[in-house]
Protein backbone atom coordinates (compact mmCIF):
# COMPACT_ATOMS: atom_id res chain seq x y z
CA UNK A 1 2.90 18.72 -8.33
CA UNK A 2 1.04 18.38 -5.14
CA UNK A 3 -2.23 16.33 -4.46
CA UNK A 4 -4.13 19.09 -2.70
CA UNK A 5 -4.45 21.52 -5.71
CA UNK A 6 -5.03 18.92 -8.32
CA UNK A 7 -8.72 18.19 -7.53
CA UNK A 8 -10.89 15.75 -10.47
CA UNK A 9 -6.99 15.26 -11.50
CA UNK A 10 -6.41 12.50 -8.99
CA UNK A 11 -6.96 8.88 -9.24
CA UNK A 12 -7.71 6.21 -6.83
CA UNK A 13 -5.65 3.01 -7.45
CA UNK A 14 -6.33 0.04 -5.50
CA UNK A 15 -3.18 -1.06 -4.14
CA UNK A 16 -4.75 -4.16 -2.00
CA UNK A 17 -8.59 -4.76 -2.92
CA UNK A 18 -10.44 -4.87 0.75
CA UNK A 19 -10.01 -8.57 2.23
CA UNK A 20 -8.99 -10.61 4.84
CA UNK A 21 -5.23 -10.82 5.48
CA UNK A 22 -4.28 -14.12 6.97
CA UNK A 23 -1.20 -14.70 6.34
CA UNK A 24 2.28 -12.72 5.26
CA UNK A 25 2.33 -11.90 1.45
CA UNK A 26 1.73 -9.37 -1.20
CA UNK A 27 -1.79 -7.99 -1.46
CA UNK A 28 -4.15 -8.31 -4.23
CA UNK A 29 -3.88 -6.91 -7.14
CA UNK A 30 0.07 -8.27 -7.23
CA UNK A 31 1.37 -5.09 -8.76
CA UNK A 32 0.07 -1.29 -9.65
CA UNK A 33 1.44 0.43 -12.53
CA UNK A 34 2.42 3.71 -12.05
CA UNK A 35 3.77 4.92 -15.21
CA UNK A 36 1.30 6.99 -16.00
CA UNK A 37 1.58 9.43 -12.66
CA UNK A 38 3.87 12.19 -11.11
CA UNK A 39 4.42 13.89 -7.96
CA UNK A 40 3.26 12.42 -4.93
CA UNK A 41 1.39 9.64 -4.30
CA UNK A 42 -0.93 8.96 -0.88
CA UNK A 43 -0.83 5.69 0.21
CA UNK A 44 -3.82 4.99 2.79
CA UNK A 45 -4.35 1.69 4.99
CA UNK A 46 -7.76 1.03 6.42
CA UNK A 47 -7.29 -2.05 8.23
CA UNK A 48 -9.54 -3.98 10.89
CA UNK A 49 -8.32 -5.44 13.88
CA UNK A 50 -6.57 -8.83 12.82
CA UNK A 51 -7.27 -10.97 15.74
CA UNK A 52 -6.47 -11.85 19.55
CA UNK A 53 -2.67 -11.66 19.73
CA UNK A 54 -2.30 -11.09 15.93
CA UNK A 55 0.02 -8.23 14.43
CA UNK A 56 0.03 -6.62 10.98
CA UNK A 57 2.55 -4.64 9.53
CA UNK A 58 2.37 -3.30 5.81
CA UNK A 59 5.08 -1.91 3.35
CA UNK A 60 5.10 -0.56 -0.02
CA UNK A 61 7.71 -2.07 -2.41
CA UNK A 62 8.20 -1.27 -5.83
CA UNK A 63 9.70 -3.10 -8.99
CA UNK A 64 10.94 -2.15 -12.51
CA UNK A 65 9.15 -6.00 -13.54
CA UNK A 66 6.22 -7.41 -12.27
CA UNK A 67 8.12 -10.75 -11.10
CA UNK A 68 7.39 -11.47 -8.31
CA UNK A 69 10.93 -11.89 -6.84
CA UNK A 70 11.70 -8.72 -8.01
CA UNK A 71 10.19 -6.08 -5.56
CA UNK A 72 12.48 -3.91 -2.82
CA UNK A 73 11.25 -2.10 0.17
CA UNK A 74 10.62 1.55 -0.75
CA UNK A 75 12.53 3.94 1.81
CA UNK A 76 9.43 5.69 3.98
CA UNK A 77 7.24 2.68 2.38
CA UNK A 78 6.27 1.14 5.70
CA UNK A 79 3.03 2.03 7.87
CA UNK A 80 3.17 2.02 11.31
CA UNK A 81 2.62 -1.67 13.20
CA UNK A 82 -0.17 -1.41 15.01
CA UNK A 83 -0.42 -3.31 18.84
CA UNK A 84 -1.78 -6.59 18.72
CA UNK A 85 -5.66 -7.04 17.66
CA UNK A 86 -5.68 -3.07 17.40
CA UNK A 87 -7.68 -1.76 14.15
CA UNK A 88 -5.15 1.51 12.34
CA UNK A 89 -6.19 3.97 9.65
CA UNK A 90 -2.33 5.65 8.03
CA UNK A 91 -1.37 7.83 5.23
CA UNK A 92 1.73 7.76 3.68
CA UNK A 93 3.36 9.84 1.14
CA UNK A 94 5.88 8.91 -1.35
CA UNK A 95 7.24 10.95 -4.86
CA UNK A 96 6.31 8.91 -7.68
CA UNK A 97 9.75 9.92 -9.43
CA UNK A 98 11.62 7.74 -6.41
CA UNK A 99 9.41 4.97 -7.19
CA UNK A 100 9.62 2.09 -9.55
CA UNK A 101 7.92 1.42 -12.44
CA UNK A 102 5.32 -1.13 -10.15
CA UNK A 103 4.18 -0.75 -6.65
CA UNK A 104 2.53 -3.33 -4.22
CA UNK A 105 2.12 -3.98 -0.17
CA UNK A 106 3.46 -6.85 1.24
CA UNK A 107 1.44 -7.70 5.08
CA UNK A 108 3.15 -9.65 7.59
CA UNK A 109 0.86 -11.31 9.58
CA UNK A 110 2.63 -12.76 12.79
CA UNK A 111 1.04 -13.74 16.58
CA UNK A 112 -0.96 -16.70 14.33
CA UNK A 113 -3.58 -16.28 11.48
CA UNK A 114 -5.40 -12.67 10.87
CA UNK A 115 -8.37 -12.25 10.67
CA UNK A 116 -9.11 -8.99 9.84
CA UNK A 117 -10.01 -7.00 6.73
CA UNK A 118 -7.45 -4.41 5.34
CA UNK A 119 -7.83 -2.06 2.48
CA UNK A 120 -4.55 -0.28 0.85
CA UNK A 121 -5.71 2.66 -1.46
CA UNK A 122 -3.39 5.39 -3.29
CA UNK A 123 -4.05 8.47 -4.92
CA UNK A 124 -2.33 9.57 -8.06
CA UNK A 125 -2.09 12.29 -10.54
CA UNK A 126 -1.81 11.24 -13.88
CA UNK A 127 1.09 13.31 -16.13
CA UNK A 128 -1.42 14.06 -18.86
CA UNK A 129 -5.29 13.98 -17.63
């Protein structure tokens, strides 16, 4: 199943609620739970420039728990680093039957402390809507 022909079928998920990332680390919420969904799955960064001299790079990772400790890199998972103090919009797609059970984005902040706000959205198809 494909996004595009699924219309009032897809879901938004919030994979990191929109806030100021500092510092490397998972986003908020810690884990999403995608159980419940098939096919493909968009993965969208908004993200505001993060400072003078700062860089931020995002990944998806994915988990069969929600520990923590855990989560692996998902193969195609990682957006695009964008140049220092440069705001990025990216799209990624990955096949929810590749994926865990639980997804999250882990930033890495690195040039000193961001200071920009980021958003990481999905959108899902549920198996039975």
């Amino acid at each position: 199943m494909t996004i595009h022909n699924l219309g009032s079928k897809t879901d938004l998920l919030s994979i990191h609620n929109n806030a100021v990332v500092s510092a490397t680390g998972a986003g908020t919420p810690a884990n999403v739970d995608l159980v419940d969904y098939e096919g493909d799955v968009a993965f969208i960064i908004d993200a505001a420039a993060a400072g003078s001299g700062v860089t931020l790079t995002a990944k998806i990772q994915h988990s069969n728990t929600t520990t923590a400790g855990d989560f692996a890199d998902v193969t195609g998972g990682g957006f695009t680093a964008a140049a220092a103090n440069t705001a990025f919009r990216e799209k990624i797609y990955l096949n929810s039957n590749d994926l865990r059970r639980y997804v999250r984005v882990l930033f890495t902040v690195t040039g000193g402390s961001g200071t920009g706000a980021v958003s990481v959205q999905a959108l899902g198809s549920k198996k039975y809507s």
